[in-house]
C-alpha atoms as a PDB file:
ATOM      1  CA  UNK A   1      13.727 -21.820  -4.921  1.00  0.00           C
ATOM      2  CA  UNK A   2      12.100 -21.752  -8.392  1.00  0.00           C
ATOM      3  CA  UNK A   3       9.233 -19.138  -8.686  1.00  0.00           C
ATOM      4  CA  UNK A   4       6.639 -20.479 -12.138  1.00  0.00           C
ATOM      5  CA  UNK A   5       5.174 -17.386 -13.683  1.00  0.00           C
ATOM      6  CA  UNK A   6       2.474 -17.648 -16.192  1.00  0.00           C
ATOM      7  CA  UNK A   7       2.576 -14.292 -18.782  1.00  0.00           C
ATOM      8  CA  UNK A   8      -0.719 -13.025 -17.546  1.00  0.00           C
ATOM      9  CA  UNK A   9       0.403 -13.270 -14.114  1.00  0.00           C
ATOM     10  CA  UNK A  10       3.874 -11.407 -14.599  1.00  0.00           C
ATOM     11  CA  UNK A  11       1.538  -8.458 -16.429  1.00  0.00           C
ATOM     12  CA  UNK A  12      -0.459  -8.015 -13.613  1.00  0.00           C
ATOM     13  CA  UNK A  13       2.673  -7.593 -11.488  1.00  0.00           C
ATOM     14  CA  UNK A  14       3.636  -5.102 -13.864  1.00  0.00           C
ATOM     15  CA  UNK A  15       0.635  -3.343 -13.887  1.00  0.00           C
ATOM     16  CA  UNK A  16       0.520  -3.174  -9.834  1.00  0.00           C
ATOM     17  CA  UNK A  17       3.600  -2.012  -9.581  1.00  0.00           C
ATOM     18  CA  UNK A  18       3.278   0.602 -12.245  1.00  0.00           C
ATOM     19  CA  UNK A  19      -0.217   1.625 -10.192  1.00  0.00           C
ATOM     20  CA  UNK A  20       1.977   2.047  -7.780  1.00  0.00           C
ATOM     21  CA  UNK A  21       4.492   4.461  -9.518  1.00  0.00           C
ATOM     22  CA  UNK A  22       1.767   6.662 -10.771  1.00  0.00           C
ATOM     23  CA  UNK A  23       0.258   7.113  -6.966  1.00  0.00           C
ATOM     24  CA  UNK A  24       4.584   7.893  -5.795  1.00  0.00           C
ATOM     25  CA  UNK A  25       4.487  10.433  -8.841  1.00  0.00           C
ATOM     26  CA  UNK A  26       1.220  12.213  -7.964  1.00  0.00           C
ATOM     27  CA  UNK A  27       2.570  12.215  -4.267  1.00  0.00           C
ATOM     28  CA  UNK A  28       5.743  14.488  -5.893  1.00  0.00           C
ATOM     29  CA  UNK A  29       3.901  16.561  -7.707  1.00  0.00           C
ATOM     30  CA  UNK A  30       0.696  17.477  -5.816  1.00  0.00           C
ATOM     31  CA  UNK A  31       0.921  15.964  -1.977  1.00  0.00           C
ATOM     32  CA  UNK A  32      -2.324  17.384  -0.825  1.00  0.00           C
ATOM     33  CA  UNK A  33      -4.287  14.838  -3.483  1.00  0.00           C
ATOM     34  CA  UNK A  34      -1.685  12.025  -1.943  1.00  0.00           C
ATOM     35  CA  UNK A  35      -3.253  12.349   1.346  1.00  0.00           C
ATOM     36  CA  UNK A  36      -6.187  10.057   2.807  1.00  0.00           C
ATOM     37  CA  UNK A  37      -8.176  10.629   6.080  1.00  0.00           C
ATOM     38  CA  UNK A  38      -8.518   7.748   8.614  1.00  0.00           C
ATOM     39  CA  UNK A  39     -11.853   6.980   7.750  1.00  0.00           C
ATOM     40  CA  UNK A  40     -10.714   6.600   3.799  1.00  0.00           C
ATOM     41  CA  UNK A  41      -7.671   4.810   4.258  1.00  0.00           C
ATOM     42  CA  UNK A  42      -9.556   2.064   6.412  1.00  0.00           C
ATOM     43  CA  UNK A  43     -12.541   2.045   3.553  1.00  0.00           C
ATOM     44  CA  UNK A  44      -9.776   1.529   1.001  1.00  0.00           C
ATOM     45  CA  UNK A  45      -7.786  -0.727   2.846  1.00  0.00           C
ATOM     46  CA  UNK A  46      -9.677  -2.542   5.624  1.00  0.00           C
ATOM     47  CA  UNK A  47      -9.090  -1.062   9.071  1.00  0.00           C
ATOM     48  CA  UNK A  48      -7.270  -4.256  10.319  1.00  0.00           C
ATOM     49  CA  UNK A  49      -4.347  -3.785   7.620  1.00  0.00           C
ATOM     50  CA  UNK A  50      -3.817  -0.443   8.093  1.00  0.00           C
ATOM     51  CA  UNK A  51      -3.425  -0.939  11.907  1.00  0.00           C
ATOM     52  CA  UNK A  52      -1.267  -3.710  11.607  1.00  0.00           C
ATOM     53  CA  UNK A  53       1.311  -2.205   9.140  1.00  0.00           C
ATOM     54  CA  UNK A  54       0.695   1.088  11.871  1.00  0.00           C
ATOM     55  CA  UNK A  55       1.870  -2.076  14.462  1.00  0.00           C
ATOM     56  CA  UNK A  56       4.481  -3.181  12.511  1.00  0.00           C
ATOM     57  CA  UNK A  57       5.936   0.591  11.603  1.00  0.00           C
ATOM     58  CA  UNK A  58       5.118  -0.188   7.650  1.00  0.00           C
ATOM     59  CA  UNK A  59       3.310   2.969   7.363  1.00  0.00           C
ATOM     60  CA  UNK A  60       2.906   6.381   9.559  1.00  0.00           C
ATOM     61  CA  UNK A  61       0.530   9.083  10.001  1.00  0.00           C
ATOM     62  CA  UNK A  62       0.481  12.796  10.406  1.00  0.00           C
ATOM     63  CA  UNK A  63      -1.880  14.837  11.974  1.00  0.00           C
ATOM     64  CA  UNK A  64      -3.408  18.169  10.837  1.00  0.00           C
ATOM     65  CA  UNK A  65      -3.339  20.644  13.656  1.00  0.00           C
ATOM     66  CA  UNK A  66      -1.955  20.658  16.873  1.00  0.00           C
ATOM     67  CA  UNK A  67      -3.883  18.543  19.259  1.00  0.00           C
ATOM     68  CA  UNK A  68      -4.056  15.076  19.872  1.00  0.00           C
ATOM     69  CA  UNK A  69      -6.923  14.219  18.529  1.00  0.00           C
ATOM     70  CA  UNK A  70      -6.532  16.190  15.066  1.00  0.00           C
ATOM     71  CA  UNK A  71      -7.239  14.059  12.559  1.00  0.00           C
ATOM     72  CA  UNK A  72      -4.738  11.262  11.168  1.00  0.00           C
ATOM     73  CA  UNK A  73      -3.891  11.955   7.121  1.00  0.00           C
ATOM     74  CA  UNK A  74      -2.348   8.792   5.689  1.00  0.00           C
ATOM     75  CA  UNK A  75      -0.529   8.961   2.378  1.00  0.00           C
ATOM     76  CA  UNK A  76      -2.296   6.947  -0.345  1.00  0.00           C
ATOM     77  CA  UNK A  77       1.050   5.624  -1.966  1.00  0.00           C
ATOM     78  CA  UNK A  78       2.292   4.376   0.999  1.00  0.00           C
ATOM     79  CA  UNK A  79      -0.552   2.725   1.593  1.00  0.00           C
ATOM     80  CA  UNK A  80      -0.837   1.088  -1.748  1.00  0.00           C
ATOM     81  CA  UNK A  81       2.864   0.223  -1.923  1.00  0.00           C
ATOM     82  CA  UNK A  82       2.636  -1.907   1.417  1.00  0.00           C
ATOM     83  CA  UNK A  83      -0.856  -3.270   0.409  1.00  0.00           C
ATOM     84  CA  UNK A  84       0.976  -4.631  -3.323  1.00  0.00           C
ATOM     85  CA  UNK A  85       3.769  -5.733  -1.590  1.00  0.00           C
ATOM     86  CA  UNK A  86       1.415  -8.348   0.803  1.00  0.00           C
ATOM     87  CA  UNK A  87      -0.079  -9.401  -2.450  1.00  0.00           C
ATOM     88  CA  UNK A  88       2.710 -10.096  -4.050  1.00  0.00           C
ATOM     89  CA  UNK A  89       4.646 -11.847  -1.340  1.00  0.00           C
ATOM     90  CA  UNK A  90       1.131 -14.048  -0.567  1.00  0.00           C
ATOM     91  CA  UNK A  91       1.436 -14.827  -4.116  1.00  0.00           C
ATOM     92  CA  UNK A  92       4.655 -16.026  -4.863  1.00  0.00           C
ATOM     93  CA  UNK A  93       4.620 -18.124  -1.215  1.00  0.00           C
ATOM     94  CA  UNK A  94       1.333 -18.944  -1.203  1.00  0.00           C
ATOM     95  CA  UNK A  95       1.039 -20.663  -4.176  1.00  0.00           C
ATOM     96  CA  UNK A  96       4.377 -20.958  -6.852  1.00  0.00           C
ATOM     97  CA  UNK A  97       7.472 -22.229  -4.914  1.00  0.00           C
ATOM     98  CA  UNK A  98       8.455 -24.973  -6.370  1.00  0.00           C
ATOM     99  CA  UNK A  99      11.740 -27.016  -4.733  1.00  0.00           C
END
């Protein structure tokens, strides 16, 4: 398999993925600000994704307090990192595999 890159293209990666360092660094240094409510995390990221990568076990949740129905706090940089990743992979076998 031969993946075709145009420059812009392999910036943008490099920008995404450096997006996504920032968000794991922020996460290390001040977790509270990493943290996103249901409600955001579906605004952000559609509620279908997030409850498919929930399905497939690509993300998790925690819940503030003790009951059941406390609310679910998802972590931003997870979030992102498994959102980028679907990009990229759509990308590169969506459109650029050449044989």
């Amino acid at each position: 398999m031969h993946i075709t890159l145009e420059k812009y293209e392999f910036k943008n990666i490099i920008m995404e993925m450096s997006e996504i360092g920032a968000a794991n660094y922020a996460k290390t240094v001040t977790p509270i600000i990493d943290l996103l409510s249901e409600r955001q995390a579906f605004m952000l990221f559609e509620r279908k994704n997030v409850r498919r990568w929930l399905k497939e076990g690509s993300i998790d949740f925690q819940r503030v307090g003790p009951n059941k129905n406390s609310i679910k706090m998802y972590s931003y940089s997870q979030l992102l990192t498994v959102s980028k990743a679907e990009e990229l992979i759509k990308f590169i076998y969506g459109k650029r595999i050449k044989k």
